[in-house]
C-alpha atoms as a PDB file:
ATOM      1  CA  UNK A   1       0.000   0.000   0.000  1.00  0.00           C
ATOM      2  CA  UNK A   2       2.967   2.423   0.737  1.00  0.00           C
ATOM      3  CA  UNK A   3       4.068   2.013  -2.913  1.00  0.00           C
ATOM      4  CA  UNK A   4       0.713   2.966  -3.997  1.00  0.00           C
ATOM      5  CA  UNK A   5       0.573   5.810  -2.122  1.00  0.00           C
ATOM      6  CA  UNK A   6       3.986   7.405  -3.389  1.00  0.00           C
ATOM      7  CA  UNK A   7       2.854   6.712  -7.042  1.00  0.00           C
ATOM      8  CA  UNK A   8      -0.410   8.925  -6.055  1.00  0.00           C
ATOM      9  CA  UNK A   9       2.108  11.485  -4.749  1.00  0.00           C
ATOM     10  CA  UNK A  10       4.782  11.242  -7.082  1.00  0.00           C
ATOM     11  CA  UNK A  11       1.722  11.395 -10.483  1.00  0.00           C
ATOM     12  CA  UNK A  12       0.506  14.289  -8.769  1.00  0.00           C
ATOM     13  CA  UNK A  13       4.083  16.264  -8.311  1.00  0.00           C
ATOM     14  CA  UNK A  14       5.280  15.682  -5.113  1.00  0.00           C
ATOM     15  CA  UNK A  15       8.894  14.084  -3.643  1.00  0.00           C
ATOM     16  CA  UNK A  16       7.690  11.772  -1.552  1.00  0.00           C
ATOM     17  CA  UNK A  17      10.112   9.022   0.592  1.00  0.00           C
ATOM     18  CA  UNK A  18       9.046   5.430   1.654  1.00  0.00           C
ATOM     19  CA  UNK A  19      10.466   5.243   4.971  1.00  0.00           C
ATOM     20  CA  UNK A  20      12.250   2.469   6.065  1.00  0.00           C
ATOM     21  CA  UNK A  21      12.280   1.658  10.367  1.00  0.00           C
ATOM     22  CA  UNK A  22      13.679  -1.645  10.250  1.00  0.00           C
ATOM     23  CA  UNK A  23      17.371  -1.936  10.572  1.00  0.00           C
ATOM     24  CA  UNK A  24      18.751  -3.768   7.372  1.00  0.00           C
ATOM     25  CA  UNK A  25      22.356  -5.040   6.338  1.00  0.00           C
ATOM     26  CA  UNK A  26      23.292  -3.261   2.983  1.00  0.00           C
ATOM     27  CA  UNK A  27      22.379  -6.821   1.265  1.00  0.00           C
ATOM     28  CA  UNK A  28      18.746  -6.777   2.498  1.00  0.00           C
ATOM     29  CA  UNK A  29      18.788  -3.196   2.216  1.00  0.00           C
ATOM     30  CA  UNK A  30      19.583  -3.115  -1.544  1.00  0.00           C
ATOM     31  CA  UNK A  31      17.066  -5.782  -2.272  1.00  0.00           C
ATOM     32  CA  UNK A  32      14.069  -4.053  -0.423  1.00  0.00           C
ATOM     33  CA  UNK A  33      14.795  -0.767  -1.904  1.00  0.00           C
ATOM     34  CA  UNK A  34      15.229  -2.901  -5.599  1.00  0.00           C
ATOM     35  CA  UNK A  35      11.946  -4.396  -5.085  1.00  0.00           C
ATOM     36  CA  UNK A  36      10.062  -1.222  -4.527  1.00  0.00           C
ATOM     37  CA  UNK A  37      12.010   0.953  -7.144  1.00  0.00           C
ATOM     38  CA  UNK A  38      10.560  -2.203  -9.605  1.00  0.00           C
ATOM     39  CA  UNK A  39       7.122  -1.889  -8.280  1.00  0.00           C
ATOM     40  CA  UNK A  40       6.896   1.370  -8.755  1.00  0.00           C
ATOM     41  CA  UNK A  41       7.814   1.565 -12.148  1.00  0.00           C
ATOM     42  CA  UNK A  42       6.403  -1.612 -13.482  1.00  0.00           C
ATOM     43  CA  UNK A  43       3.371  -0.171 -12.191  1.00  0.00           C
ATOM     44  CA  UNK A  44       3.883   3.240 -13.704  1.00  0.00           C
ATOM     45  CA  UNK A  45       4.762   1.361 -16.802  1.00  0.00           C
ATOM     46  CA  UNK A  46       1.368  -0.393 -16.666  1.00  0.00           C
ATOM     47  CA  UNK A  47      -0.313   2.914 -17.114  1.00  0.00           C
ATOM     48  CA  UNK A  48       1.827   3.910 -19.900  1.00  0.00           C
ATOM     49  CA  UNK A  49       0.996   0.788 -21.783  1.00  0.00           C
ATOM     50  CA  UNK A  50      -3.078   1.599 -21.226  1.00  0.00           C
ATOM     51  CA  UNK A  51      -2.057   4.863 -22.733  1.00  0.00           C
ATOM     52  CA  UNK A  52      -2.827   7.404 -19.611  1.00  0.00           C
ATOM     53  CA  UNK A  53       0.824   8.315 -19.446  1.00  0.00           C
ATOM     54  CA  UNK A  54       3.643   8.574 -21.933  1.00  0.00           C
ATOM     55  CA  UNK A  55       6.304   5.779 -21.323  1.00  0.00           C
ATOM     56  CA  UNK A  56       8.781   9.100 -21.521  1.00  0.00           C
ATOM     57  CA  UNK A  57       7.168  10.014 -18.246  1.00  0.00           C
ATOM     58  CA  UNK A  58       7.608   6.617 -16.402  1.00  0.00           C
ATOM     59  CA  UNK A  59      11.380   7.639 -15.131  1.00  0.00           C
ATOM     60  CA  UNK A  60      10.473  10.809 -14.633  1.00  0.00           C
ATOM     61  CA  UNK A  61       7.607  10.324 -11.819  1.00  0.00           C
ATOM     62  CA  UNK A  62       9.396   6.931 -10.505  1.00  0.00           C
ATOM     63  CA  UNK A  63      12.419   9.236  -9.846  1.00  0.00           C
ATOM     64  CA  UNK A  64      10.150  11.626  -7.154  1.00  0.00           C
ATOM     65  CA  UNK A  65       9.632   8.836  -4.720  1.00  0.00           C
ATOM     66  CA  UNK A  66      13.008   8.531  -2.590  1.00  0.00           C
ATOM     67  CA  UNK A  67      13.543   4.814  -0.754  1.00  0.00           C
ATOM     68  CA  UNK A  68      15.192   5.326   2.703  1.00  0.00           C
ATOM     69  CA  UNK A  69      16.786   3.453   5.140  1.00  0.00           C
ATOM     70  CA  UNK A  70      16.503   3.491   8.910  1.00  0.00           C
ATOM     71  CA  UNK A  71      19.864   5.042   8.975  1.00  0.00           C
ATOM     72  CA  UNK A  72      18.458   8.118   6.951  1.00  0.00           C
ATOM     73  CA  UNK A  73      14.836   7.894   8.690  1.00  0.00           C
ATOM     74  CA  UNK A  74      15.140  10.892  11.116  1.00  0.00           C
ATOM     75  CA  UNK A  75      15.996  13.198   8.913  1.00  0.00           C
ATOM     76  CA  UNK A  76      12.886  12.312   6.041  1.00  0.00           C
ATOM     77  CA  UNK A  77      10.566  12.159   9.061  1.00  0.00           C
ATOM     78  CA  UNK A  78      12.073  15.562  10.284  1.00  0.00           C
ATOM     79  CA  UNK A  79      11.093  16.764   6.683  1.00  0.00           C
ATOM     80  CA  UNK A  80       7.590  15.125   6.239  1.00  0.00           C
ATOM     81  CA  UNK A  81       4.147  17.328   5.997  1.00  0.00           C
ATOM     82  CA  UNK A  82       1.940  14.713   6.204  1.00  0.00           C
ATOM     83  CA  UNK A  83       3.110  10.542   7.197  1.00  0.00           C
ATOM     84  CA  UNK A  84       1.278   7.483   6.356  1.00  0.00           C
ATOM     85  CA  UNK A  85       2.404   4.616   8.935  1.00  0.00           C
ATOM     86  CA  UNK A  86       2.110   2.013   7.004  1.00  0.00           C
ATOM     87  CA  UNK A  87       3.709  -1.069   9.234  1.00  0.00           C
ATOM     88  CA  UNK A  88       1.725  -4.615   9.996  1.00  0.00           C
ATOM     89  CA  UNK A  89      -1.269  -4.723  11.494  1.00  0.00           C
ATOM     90  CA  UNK A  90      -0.281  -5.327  15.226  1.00  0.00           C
ATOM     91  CA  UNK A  91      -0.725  -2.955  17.656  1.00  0.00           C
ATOM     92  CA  UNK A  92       3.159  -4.156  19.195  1.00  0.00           C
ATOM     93  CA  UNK A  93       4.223  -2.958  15.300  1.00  0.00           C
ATOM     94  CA  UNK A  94       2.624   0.686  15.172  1.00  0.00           C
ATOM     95  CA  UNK A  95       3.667   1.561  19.165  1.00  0.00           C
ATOM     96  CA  UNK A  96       7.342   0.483  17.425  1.00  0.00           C
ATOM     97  CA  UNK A  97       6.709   2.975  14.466  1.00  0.00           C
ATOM     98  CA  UNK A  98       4.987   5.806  16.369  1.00  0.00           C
ATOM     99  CA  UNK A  99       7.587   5.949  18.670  1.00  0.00           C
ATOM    100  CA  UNK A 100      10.041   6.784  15.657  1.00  0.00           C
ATOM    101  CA  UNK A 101       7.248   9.106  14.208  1.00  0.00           C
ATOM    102  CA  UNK A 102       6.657  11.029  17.892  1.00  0.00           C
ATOM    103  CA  UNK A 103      10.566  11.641  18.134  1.00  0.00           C
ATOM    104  CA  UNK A 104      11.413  12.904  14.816  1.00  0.00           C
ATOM    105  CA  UNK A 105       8.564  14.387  13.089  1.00  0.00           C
ATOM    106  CA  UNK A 106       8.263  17.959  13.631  1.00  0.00           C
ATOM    107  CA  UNK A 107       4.783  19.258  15.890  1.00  0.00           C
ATOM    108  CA  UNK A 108       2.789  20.696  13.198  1.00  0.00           C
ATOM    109  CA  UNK A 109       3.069  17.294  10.742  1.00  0.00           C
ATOM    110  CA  UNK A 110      -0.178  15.394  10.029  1.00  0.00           C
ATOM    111  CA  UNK A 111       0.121  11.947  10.995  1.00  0.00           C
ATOM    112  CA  UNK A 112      -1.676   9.040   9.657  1.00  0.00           C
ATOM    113  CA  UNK A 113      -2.419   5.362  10.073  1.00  0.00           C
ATOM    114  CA  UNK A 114      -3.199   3.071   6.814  1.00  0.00           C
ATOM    115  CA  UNK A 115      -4.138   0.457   8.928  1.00  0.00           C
ATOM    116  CA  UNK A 116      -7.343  -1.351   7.998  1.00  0.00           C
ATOM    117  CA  UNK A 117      -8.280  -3.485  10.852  1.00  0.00           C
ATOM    118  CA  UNK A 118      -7.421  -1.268  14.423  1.00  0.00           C
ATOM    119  CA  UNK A 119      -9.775   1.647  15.502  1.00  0.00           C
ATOM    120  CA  UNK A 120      -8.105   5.125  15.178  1.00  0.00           C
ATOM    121  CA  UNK A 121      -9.086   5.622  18.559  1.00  0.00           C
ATOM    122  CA  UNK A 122      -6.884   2.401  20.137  1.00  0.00           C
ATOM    123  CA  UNK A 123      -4.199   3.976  17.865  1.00  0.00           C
ATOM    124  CA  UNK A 124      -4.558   7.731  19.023  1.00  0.00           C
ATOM    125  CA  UNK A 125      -2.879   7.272  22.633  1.00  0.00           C
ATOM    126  CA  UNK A 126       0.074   6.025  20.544  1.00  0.00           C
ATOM    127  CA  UNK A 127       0.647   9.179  19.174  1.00  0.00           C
ATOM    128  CA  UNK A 128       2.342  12.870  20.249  1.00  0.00           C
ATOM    129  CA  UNK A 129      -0.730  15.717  20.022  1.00  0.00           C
ATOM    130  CA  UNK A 130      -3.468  13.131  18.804  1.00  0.00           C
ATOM    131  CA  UNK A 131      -4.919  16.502  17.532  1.00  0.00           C
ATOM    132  CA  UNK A 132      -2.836  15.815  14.372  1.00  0.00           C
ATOM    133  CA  UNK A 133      -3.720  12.419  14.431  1.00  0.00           C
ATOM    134  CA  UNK A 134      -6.400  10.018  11.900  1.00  0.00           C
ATOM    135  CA  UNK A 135      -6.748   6.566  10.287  1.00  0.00           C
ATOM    136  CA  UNK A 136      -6.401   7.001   6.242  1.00  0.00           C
ATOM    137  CA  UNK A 137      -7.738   4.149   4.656  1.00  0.00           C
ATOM    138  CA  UNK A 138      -6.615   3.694   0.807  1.00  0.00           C
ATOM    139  CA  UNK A 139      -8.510   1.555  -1.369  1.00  0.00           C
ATOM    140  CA  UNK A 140      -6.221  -0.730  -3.598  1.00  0.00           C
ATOM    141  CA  UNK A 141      -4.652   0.480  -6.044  1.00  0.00           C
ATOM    142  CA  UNK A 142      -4.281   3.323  -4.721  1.00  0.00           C
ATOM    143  CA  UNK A 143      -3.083   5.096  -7.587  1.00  0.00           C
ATOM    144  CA  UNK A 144      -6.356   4.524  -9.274  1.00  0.00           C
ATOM    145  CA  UNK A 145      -9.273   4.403  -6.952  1.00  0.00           C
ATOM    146  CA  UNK A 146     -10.396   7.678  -6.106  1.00  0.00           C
ATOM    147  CA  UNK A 147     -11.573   7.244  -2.454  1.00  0.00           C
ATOM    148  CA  UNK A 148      -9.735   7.465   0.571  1.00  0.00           C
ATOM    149  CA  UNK A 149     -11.249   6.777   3.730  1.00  0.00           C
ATOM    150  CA  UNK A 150     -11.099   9.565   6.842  1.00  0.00           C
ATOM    151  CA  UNK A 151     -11.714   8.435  10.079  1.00  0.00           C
ATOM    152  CA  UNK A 152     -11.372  10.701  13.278  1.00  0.00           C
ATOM    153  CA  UNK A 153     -11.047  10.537  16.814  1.00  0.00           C
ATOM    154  CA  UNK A 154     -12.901  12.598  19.006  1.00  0.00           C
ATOM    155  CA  UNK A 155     -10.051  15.139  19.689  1.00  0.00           C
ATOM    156  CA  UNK A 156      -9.239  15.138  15.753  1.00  0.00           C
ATOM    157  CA  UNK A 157      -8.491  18.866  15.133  1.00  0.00           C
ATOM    158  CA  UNK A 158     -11.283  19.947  12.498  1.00  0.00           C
ATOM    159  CA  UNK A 159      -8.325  22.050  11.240  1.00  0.00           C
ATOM    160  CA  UNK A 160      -6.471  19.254  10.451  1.00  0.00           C
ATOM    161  CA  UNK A 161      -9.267  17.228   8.876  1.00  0.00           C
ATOM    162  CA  UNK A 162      -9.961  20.375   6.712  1.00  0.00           C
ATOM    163  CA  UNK A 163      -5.762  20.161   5.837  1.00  0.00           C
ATOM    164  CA  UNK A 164      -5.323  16.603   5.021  1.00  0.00           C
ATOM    165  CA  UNK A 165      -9.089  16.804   2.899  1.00  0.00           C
ATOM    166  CA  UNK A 166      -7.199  19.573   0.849  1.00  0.00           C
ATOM    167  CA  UNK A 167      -3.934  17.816   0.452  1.00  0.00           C
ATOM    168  CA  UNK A 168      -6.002  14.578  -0.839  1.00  0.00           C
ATOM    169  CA  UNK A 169      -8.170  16.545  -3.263  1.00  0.00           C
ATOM    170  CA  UNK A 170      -5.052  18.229  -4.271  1.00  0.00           C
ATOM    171  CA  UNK A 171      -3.555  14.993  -5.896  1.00  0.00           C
ATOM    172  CA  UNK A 172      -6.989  14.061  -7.378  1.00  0.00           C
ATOM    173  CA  UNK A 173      -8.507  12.345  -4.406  1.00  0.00           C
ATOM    174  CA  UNK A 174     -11.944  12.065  -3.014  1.00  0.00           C
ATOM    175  CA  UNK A 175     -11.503  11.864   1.008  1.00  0.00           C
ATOM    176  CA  UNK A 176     -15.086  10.678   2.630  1.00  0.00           C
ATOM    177  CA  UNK A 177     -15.120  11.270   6.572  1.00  0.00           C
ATOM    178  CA  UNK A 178     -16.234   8.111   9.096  1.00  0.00           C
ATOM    179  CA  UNK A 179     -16.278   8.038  12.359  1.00  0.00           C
ATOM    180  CA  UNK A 180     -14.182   5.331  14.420  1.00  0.00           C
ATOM    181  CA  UNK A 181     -16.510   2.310  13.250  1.00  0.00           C
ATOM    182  CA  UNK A 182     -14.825  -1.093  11.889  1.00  0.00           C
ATOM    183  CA  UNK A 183     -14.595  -1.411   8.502  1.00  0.00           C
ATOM    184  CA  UNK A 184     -14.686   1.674   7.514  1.00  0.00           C
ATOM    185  CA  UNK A 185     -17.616   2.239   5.005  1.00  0.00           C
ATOM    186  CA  UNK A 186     -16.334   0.534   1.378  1.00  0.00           C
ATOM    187  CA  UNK A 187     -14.805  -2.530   3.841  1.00  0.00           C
ATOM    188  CA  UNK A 188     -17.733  -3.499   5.950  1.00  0.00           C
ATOM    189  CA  UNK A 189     -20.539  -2.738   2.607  1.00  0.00           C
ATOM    190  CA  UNK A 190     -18.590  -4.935   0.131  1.00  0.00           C
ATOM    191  CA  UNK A 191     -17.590  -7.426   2.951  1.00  0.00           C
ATOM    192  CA  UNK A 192     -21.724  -7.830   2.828  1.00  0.00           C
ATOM    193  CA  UNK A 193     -21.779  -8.378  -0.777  1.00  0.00           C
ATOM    194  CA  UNK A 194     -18.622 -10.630  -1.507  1.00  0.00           C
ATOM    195  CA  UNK A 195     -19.860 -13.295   1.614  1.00  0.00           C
ATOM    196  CA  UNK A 196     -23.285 -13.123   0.330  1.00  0.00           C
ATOM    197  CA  UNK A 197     -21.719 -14.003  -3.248  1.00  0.00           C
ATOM    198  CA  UNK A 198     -19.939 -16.799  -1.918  1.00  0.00           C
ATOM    199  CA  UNK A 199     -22.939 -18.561   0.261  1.00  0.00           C
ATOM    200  CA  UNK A 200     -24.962 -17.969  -3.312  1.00  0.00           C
ATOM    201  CA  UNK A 201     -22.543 -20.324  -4.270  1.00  0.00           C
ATOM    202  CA  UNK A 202     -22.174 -22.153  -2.175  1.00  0.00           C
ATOM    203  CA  UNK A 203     -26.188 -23.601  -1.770  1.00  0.00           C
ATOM    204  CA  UNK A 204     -25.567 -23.366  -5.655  1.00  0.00           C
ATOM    205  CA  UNK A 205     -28.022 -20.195  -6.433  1.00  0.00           C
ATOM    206  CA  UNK A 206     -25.734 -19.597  -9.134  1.00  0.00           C
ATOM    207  CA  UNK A 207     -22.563 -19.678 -10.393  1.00  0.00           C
ATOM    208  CA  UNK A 208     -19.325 -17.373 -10.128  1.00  0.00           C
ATOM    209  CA  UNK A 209     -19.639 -16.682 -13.640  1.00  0.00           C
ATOM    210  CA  UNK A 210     -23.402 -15.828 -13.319  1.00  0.00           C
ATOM    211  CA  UNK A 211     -22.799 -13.684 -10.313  1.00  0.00           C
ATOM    212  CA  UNK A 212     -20.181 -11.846 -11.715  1.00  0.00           C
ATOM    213  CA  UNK A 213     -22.035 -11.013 -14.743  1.00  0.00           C
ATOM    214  CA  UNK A 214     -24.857  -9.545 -12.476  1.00  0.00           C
ATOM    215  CA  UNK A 215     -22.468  -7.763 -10.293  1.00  0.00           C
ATOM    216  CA  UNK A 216     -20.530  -6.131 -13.283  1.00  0.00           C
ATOM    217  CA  UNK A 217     -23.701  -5.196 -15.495  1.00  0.00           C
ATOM    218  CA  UNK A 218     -26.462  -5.007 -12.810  1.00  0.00           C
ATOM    219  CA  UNK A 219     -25.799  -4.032  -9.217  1.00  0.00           C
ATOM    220  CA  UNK A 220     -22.212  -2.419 -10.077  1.00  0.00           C
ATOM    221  CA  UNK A 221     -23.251  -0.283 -13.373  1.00  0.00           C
ATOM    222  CA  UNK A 222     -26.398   0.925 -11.095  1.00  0.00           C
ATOM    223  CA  UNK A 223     -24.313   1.844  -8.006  1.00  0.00           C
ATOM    224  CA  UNK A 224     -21.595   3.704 -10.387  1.00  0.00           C
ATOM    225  CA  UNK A 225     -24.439   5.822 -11.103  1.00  0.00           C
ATOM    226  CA  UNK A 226     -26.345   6.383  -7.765  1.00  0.00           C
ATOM    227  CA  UNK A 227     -24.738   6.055  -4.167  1.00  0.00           C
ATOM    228  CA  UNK A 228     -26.338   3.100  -2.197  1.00  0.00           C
ATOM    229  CA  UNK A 229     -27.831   5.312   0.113  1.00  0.00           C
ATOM    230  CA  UNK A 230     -29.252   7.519  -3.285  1.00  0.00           C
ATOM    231  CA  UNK A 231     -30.504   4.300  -4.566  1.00  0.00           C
ATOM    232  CA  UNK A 232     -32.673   3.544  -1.373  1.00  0.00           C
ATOM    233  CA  UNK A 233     -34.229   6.735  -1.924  1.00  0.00           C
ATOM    234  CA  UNK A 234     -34.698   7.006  -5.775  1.00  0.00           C
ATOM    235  CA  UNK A 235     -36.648   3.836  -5.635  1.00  0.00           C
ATOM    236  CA  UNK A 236     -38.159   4.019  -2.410  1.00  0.00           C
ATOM    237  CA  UNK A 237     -37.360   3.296   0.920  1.00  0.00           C
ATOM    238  CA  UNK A 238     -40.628   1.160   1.548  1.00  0.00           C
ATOM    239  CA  UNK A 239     -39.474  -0.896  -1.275  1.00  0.00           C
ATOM    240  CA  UNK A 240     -36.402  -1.496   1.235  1.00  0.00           C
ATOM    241  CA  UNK A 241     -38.952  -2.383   4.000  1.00  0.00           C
ATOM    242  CA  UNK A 242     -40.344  -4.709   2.122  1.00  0.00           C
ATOM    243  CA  UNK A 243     -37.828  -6.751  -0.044  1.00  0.00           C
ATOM    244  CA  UNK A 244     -35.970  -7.213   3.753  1.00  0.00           C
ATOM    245  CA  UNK A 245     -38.869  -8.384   4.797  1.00  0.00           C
ATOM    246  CA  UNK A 246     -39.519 -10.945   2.430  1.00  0.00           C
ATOM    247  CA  UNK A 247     -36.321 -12.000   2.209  1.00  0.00           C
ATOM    248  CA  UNK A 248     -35.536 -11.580   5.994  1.00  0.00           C
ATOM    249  CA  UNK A 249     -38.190 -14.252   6.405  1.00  0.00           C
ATOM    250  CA  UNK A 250     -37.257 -16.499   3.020  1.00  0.00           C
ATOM    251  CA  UNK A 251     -33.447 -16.721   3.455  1.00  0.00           C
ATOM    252  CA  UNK A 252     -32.247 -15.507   6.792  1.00  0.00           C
ATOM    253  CA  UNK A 253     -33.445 -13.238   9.322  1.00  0.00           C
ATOM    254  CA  UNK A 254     -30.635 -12.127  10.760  1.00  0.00           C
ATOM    255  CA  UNK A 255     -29.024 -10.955   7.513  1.00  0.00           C
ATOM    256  CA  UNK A 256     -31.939  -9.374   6.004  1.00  0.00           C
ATOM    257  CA  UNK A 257     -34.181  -7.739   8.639  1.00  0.00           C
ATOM    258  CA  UNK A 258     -34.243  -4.011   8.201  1.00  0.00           C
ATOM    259  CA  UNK A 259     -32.528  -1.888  10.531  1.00  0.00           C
ATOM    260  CA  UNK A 260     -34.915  -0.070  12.750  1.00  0.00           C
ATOM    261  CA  UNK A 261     -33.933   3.519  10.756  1.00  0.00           C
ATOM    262  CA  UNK A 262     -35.900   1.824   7.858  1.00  0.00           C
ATOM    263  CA  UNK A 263     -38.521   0.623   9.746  1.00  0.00           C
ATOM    264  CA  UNK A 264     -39.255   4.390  11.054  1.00  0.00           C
ATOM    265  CA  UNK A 265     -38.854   6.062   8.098  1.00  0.00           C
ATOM    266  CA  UNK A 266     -41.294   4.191   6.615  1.00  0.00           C
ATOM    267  CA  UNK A 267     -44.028   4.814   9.236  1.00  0.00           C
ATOM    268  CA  UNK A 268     -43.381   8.877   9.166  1.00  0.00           C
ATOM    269  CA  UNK A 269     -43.879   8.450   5.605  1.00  0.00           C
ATOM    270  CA  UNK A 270     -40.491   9.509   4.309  1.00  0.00           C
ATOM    271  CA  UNK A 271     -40.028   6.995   1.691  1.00  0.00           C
ATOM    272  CA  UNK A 272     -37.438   9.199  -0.260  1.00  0.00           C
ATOM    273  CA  UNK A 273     -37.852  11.372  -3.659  1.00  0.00           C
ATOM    274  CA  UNK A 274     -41.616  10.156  -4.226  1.00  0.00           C
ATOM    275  CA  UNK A 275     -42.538  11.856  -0.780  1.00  0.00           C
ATOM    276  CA  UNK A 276     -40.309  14.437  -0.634  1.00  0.00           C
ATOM    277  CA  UNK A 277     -37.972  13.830   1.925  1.00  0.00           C
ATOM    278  CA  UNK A 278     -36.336  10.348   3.010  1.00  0.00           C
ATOM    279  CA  UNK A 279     -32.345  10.297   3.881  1.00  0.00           C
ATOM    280  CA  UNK A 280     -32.091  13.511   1.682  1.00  0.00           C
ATOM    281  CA  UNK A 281     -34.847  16.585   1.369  1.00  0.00           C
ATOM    282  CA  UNK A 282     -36.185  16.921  -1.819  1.00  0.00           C
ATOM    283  CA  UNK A 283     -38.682  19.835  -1.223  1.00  0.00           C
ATOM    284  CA  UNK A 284     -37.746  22.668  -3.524  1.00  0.00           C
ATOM    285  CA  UNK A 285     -35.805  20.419  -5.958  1.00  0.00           C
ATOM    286  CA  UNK A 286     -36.220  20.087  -9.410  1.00  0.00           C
ATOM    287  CA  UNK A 287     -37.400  16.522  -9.577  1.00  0.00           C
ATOM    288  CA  UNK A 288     -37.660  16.054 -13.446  1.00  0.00           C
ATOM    289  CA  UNK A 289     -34.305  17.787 -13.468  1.00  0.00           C
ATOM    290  CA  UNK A 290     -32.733  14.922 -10.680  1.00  0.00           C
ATOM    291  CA  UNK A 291     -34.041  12.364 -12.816  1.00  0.00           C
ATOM    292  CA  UNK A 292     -32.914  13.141 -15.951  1.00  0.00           C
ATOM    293  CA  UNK A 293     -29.345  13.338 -14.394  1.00  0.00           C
ATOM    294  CA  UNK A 294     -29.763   9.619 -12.563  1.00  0.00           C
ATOM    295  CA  UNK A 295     -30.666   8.804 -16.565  1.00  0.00           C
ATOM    296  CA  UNK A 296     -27.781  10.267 -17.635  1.00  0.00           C
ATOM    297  CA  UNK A 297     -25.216   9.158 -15.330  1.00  0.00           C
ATOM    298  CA  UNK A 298     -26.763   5.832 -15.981  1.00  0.00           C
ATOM    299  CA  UNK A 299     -26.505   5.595 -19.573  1.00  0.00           C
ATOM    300  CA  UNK A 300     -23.135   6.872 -19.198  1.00  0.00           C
ATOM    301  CA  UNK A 301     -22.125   3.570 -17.692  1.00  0.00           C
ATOM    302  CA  UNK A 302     -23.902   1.820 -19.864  1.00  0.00           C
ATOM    303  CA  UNK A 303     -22.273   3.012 -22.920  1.00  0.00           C
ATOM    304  CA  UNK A 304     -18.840   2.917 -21.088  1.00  0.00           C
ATOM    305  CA  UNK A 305     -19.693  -0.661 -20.873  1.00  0.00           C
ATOM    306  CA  UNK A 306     -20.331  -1.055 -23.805  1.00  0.00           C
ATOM    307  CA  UNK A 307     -23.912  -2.241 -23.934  1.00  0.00           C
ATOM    308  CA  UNK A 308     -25.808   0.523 -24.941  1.00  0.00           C
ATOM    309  CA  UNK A 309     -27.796  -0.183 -28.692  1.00  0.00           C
ATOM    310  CA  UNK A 310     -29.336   2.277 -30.624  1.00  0.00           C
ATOM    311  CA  UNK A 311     -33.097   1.620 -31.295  1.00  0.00           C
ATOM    312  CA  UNK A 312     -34.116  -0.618 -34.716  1.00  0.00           C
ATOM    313  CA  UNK A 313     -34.473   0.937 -37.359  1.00  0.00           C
ATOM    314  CA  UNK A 314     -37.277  -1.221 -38.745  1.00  0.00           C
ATOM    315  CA  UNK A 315     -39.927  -2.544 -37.073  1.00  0.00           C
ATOM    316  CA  UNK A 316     -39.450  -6.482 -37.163  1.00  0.00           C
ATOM    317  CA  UNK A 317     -42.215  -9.025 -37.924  1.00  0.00           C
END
């Protein structure tokens, strides 16, 4: 994931150093810093081939990110603006790394966890002025996918949320904001999704091949378009009530019962853009307007996947 990140950096502009903690002999040092340099630039060199980039530029942005040993850490973390610890996922592993981070980064740097599994608050009392302190969770590769996952503690400095928002959308990024929940919000939805795949095959409901072509040109083509929570209300959040219900008491209850927000939306009657108000407001919005754009965005995808057909020309008998 560290790689990743320095190709976001180093396509957008910056220098950027992968920071090595562990103490090395020149032999294992060479090799590590070999391995990543290849990475890098075999990954760079994958975007040149799917013509985003010109191969002339592969050297060029490889050559921002700087690989450096433990000997030379102090004086890159001394440097740093912003530092993704990006260690194994003990806690034994980031006390080790935010100890290095706490005694050489200067007070004003943003400091970061990639982690994907520990709570930013268990990881917050690890760190120097938490204030400066949140989880960032990338989404792989992270050169690519646009989202990157904020999640605060309660003594986050809103200041420095509002900084490390800016320095994401600086280099192209979208940063969404959770709270300190497991999972994060892409993790714990898809989680849903890929198990429920797997048990589909698994009591043979379909095949992998089947599911994936309902995934790719069904459920994912539709959510490109509209955000899940979007989706609930342009078709209805009773229709949400309902299906669960169905299906809560056909398949398994304790997957598919409702959570009680649905439940009580439904009885006040705010079933989403046919009733004017369900998880968003709709009162004073255009709603021929809205849903020309959901058509749009939609058949964007759909042409982008290549499906879209013009209508006959001749009526067939």
């Amino acid at each position: 994931m560290g790689r990743g990140i320095a190709i976001a950096f180093a396509y957008a502009g910056h220098r950027i150093s992968l920071v090595d903690l562990r103490a090395r002999s020149d032999e294992a040092w060479q090799k590590l810093r070999g391995e990543a340099q290849s990475e890098i630039e075999a990954s760079l060199s994958g975007l040149a081939q799917l013509g985003v980039i010109d191969a002339a530029q592969v050297q060029g942005i490889a050559a921002r990110v700087d690989c450096v040993k433990a000997a030379d850490a102090p004086a890159a973390l001394a440097a740093a603006e912003l530092v993704f610890e990006g260690v194994p996922e003990t806690i034994a592993a980031k006390r080790d790394a935010f100890e290095h981070i706490n005694r050489h980064c200067r007070e004003d740097a943003i400091l970061t966890s990639t982690t994907s599994s520990i709570l930013v608050t268990q990881l917050a009392a690890l760190v120097h002025r938490p204030e400066r302190f949140l989880n960032m969770h990338w989404l792989n590769p992270a050169y690519v996918i646009p989202v990157v996952e904020l999640s605060c503690h309660p003594r986050t400095d809103p200041a420095v949320l509002a900084r490390t928002k800016a320095l994401m959308e600086a280099i192209g990024k979208l940063p969404v904001v959770c709270g300190a929940s497991p999972g994060y919000i892409v993790p714990r939805l898809q989680a849903l999704v890929m198990n429920e795949a797997a048990r589909m095959i698994e009591e043979g409901a379909a095949t992998a091949e089947e599911i994936d072509k309902a995934t790719r040109y069904g459920l994912g083509l539709r959510f490109a378009a509209l955000g899940v929570v979007e989706f609930i209300d342009f078709g209805g959040c009773d229709i949400l009530h309902h299906a669960s219900r169905e299906m809560a008491a056909s398949i398994d209850r304790a997957r598919y019962t409702a959570p009680a927000i649905v439940d009580r939306m439904v009885e006040e009657g705010r079933l989403g853009l046919k009733s004017g108000s369900g998880f968003y407001e709709y009162e004073g919005r255009d709603v021929g307007a809205y849903r020309r754009d959901v058509l749009s965005r939609t058949l964007g995808m759909l042409k982008h996947a290549g499906l879209w057909q013009p209508p006959a020309a001749e009526t067939r008998e």
